[in-house]
Protein backbone atom coordinates (compact mmCIF):
# COMPACT_ATOMS: atom_id res chain seq x y z
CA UNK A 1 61.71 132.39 35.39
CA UNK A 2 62.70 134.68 38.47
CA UNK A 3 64.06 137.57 37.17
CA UNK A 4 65.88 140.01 40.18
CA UNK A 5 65.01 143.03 41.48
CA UNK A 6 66.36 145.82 43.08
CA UNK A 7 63.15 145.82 45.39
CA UNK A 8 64.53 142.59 47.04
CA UNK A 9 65.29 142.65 50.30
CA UNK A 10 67.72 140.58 52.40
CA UNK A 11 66.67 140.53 56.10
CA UNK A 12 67.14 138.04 59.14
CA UNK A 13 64.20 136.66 60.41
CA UNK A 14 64.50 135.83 63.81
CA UNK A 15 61.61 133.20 64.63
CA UNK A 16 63.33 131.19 61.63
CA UNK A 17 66.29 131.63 62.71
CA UNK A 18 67.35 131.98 59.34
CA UNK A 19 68.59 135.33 56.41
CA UNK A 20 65.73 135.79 54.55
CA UNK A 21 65.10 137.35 50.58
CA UNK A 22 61.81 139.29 50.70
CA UNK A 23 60.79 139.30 46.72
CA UNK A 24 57.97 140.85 47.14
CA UNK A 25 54.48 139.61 46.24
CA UNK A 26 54.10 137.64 49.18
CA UNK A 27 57.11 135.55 48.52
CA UNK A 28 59.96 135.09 50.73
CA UNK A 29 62.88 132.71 50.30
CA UNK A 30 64.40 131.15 52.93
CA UNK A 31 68.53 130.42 52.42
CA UNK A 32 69.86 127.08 53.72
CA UNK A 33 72.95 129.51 55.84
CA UNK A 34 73.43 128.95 59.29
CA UNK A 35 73.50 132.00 61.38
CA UNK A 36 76.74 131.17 62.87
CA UNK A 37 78.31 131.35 59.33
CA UNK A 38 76.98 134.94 58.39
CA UNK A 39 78.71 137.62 58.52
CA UNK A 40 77.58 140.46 60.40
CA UNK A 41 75.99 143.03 58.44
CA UNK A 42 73.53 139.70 57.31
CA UNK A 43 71.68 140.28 60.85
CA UNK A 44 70.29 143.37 59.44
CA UNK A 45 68.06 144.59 56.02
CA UNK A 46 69.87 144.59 53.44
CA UNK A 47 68.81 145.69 49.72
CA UNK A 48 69.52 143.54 46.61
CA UNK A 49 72.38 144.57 44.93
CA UNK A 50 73.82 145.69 40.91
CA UNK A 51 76.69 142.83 42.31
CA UNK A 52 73.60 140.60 43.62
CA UNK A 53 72.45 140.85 40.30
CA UNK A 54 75.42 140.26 38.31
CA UNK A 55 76.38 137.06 40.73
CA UNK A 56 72.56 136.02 40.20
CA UNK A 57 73.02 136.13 36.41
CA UNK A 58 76.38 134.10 36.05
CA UNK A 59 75.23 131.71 38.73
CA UNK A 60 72.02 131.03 37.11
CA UNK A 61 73.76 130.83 33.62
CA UNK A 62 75.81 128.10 34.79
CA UNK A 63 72.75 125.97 36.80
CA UNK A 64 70.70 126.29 33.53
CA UNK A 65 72.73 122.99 31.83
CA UNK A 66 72.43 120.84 34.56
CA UNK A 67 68.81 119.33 34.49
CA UNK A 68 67.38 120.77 37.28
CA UNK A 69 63.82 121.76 37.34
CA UNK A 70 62.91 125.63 37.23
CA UNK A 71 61.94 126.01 40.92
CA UNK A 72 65.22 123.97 42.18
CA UNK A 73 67.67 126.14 39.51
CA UNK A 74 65.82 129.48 41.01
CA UNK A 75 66.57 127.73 44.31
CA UNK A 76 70.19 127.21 43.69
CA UNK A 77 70.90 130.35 42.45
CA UNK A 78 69.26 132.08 45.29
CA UNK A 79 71.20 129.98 48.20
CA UNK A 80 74.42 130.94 45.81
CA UNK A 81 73.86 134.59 45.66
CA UNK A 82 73.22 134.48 49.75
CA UNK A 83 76.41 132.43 50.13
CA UNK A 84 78.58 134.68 47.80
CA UNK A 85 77.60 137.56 49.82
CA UNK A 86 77.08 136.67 53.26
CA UNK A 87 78.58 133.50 53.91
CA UNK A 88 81.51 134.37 56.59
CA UNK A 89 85.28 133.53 55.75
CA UNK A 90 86.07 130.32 56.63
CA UNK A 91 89.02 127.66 55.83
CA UNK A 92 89.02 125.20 53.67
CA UNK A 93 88.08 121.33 54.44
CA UNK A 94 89.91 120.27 51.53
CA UNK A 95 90.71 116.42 53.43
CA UNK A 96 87.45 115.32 53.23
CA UNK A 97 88.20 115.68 49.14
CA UNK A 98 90.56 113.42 47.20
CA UNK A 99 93.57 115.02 45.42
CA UNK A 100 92.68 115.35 41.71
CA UNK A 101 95.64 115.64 38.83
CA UNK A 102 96.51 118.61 37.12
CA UNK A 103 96.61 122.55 38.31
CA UNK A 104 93.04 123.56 37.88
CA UNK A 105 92.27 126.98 38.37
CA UNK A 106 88.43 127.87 38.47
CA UNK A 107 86.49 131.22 38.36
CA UNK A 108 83.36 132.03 39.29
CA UNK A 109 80.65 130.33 38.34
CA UNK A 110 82.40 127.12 36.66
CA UNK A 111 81.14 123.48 37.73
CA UNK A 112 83.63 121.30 39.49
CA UNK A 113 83.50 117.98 40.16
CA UNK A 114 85.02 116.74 43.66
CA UNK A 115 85.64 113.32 44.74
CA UNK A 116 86.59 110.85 47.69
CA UNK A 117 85.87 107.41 48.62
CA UNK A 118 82.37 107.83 49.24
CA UNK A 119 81.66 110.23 47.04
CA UNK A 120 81.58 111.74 43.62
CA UNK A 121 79.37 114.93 42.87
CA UNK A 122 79.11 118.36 41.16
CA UNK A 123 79.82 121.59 42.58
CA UNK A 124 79.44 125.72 41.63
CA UNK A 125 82.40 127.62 42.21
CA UNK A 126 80.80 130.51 44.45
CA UNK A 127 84.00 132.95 45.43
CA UNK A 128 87.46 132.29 44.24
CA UNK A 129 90.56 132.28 46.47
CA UNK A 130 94.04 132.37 45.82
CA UNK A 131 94.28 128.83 46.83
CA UNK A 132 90.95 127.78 47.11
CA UNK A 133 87.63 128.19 46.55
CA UNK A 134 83.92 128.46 47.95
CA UNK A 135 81.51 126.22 46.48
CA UNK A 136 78.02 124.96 46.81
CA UNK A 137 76.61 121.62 45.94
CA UNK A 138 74.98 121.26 42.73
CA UNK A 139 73.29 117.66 43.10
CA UNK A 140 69.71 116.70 44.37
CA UNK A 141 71.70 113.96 46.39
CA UNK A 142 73.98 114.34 48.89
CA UNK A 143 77.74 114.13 48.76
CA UNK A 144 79.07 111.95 51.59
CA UNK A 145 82.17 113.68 53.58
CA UNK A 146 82.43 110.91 56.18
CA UNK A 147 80.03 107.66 56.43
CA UNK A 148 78.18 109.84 58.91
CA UNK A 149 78.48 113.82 57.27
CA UNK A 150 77.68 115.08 54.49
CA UNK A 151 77.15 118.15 52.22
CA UNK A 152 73.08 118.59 51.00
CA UNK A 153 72.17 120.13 47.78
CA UNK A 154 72.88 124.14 47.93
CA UNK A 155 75.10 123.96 51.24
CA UNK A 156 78.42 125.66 50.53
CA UNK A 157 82.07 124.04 51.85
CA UNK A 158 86.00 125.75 51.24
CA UNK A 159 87.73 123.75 49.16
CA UNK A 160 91.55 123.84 48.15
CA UNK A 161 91.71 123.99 44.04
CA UNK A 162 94.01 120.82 43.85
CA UNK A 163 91.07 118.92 44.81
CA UNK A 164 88.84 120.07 42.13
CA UNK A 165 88.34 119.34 38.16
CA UNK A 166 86.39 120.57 35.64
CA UNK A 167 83.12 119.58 35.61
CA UNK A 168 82.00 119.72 31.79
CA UNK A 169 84.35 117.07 30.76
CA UNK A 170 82.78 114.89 33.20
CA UNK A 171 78.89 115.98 32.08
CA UNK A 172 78.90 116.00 28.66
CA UNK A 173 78.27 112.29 28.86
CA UNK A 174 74.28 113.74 30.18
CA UNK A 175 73.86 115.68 27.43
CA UNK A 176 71.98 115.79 24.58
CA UNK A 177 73.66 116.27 21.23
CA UNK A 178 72.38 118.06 18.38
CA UNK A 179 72.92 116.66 15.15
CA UNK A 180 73.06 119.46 12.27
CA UNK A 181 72.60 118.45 8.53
């Protein structure tokens, strides 16, 4: 399991066009940001953080239930941290999401599920707002937005709270149950 370190270092790597996690070893991750979304200080090094850390903890916490394979949870909690600290402000698309019932107020970390007619999928609350939320996709598949756009696993989107749910009522049907005697 990929534990962090405070020898990690965030830097953006020009011929890739892409913000970068040097984690030593020979191994560098590459986040799934755009650089138009980053926020300034991303175009420069950067060290990992005690709040890196601490968001790379509850983050990874939270993507341990859902099935995933080790590399893709390490994955997802890597693009999460990255989004969490870099991504810029932006507002929310909450249209391309369906109204859901009740006054749902997430933190941090919880899984939400969002819906709309072509779509139903899981998502990680990444940064809390007072009316809404950023939050990445949690599925291998893709949620649809529109017939022709759509979120990928790990890409972040602003989304109003009234649009969301909680997730665990909705995935307990996927897991196991342990039956004590």
């Amino acid at each position: 399991m990929l534990k962090p370190s405070d020898t990690w270092i965030w830097y953006m790597d020009e011929n890739e066009g892409s913000l970068m996690l040097d984690l030593g070893d020979e191994m560098v991750f590459k986040t799934n940001l755009s650089p138009k979304l980053l926020v300034d200080c991303a175009m420069g090094q950067n060290n990992f953080t005690v709040d890196d850390a601490s968001a790379f903890q509850t983050f990874r916490d939270q993507i341990s239930i859902l099935g995933l394979s080790e590399p893709r949870q390490a994955e997802l909690t890597l693009y999460c941290v990255a989004a969490k600290r870099f991504h810029k402000p932006v507002q929310p698309k909450s249209w391309f999401f369906d109204h859901q019932n009740g006054n749902y107020q997430p933190q941090e970390g919880d899984l939400v599920r969002l819906v709309n007619q072509h779509s139903e999928g899981f998502f990680i609350v990444l940064e809390v707002g007072e009316s809404a939320s950023l939050c990445a996709l949690v599925d291998l598949e893709s949620f649809s937005l529109t017939p022709c756009k759509g979120v990928q696993f790990g890409q972040s989107i602003k989304v109003m709270h009234d649009r969301m749910a909680c997730a665990h009522q909705f995935m307990r049907i996927n897991q196991p149950i342990a039956l004590v005697g």
